[in-house]
C-alpha atoms as a PDB file:
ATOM      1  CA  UNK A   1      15.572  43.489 -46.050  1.00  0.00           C
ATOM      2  CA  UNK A   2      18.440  40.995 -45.782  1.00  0.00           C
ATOM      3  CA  UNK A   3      18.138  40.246 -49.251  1.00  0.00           C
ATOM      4  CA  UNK A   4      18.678  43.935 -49.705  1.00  0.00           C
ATOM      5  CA  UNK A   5      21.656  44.184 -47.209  1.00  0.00           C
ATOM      6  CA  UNK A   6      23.496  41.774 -49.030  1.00  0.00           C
ATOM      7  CA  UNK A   7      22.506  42.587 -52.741  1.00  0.00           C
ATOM      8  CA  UNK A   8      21.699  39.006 -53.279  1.00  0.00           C
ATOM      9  CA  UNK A   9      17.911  40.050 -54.400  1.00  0.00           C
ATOM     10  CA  UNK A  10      16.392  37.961 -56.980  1.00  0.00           C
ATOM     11  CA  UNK A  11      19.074  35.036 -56.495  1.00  0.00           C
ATOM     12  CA  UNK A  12      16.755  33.373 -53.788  1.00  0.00           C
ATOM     13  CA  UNK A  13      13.368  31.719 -53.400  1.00  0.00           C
ATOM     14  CA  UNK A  14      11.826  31.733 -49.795  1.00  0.00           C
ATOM     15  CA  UNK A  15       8.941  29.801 -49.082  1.00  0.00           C
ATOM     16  CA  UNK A  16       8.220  30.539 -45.209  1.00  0.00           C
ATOM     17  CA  UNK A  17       5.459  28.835 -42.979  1.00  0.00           C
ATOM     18  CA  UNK A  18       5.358  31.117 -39.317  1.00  0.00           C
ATOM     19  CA  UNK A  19       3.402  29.962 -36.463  1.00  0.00           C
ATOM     20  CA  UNK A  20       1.570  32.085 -33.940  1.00  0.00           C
ATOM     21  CA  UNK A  21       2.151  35.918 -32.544  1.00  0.00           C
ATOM     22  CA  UNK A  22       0.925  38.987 -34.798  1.00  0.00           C
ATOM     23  CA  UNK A  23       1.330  40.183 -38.114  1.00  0.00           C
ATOM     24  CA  UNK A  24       4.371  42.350 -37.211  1.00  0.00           C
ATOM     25  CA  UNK A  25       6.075  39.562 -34.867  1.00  0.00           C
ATOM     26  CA  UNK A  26       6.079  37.210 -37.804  1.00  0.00           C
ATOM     27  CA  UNK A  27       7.453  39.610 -40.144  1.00  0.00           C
ATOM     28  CA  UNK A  28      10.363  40.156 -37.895  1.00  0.00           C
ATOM     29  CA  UNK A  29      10.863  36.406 -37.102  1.00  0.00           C
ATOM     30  CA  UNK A  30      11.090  35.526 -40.971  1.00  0.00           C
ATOM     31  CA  UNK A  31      13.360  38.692 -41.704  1.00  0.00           C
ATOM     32  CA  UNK A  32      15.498  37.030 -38.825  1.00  0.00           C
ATOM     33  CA  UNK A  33      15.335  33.785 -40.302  1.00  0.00           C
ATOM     34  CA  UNK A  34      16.177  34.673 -43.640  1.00  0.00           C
ATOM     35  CA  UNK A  35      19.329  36.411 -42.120  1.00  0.00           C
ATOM     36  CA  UNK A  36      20.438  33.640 -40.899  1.00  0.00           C
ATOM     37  CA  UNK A  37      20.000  31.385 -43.604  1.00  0.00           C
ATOM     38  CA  UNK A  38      21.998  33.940 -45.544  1.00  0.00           C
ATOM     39  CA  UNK A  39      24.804  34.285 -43.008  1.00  0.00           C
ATOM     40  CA  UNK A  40      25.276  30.289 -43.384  1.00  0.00           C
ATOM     41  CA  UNK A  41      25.163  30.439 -46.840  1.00  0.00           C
ATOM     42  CA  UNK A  42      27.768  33.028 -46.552  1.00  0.00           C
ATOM     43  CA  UNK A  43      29.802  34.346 -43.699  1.00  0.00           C
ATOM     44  CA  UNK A  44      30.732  37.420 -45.554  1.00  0.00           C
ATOM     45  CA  UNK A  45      26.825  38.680 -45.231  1.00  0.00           C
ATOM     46  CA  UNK A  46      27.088  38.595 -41.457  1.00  0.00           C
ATOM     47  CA  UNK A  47      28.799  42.250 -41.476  1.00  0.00           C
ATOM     48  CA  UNK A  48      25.855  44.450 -43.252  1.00  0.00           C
ATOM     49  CA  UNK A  49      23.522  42.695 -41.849  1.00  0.00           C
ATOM     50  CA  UNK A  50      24.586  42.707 -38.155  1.00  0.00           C
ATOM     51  CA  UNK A  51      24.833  46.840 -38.558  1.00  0.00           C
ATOM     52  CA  UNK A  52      21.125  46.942 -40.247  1.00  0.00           C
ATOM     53  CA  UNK A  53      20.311  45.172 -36.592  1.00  0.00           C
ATOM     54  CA  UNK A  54      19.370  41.684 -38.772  1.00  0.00           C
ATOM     55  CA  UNK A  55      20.952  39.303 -36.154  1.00  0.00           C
ATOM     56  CA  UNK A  56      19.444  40.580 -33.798  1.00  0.00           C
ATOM     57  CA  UNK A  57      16.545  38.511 -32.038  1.00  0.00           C
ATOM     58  CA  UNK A  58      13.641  40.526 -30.443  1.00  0.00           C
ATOM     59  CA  UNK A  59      13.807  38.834 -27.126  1.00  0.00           C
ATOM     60  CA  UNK A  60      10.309  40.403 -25.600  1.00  0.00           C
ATOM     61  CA  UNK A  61       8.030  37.788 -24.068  1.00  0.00           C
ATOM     62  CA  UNK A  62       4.338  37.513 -22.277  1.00  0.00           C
ATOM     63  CA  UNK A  63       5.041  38.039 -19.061  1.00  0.00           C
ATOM     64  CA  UNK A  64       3.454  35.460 -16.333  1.00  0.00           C
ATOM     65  CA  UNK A  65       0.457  36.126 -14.766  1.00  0.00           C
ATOM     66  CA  UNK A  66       0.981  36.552 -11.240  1.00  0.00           C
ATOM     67  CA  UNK A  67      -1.122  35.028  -8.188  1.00  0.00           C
ATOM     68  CA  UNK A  68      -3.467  37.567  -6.781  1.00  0.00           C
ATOM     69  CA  UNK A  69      -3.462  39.450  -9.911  1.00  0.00           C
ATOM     70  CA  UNK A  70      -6.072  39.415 -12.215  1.00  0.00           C
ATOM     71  CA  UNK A  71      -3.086  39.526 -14.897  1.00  0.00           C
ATOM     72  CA  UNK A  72       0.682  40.092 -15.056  1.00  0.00           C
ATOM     73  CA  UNK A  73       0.641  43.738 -13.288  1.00  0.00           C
ATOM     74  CA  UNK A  74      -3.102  44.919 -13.550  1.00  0.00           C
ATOM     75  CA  UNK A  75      -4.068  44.516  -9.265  1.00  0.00           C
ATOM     76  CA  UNK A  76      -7.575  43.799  -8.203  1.00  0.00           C
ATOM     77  CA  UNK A  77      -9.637  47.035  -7.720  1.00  0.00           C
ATOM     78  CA  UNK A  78      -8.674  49.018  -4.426  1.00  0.00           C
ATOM     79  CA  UNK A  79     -11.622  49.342  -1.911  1.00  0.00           C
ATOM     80  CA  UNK A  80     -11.121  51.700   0.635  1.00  0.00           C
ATOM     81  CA  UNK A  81     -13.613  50.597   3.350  1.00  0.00           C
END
């Protein structure tokens, strides 16, 4: 996609090694990357990109597991009696 955004397919070679998270995450983290790369190859890319939502970084994280939780927000089972 950033290729696309600033019409600068074909003139590029990526080679990309991603570590860890799913198929989709990784996918986003090299489209990110390789918007980057672009934008300091060439500040005039930074524009289409930026309203595409390129720049952006997804900032979602695994949230902690809490103490007396059995994980982040699922509670122990509620016994009446």
């Amino acid at each position: 996609e950033p290729f696309v955004a600033t019409e600068t397919s074909g003139l590029f070679d990526a080679a990309v090694n991603v570590h860890g998270g799913g198929k989709s995450g990784q996918a986003g983290a090299v489209r990110h990357g390789i918007a980057r790369a672009l934008e300091k190859y060439n500040p005039e890319y930074r524009p289409p990109m930026k309203f595409l939502g390129l720049m952006t970084r997804d900032s979602r994280r695994v949230e902690r597991k809490k103490f007396g939780l059995k994980k982040a927000r699922k509670a122990p089972q509620w016994v009446r009696r």
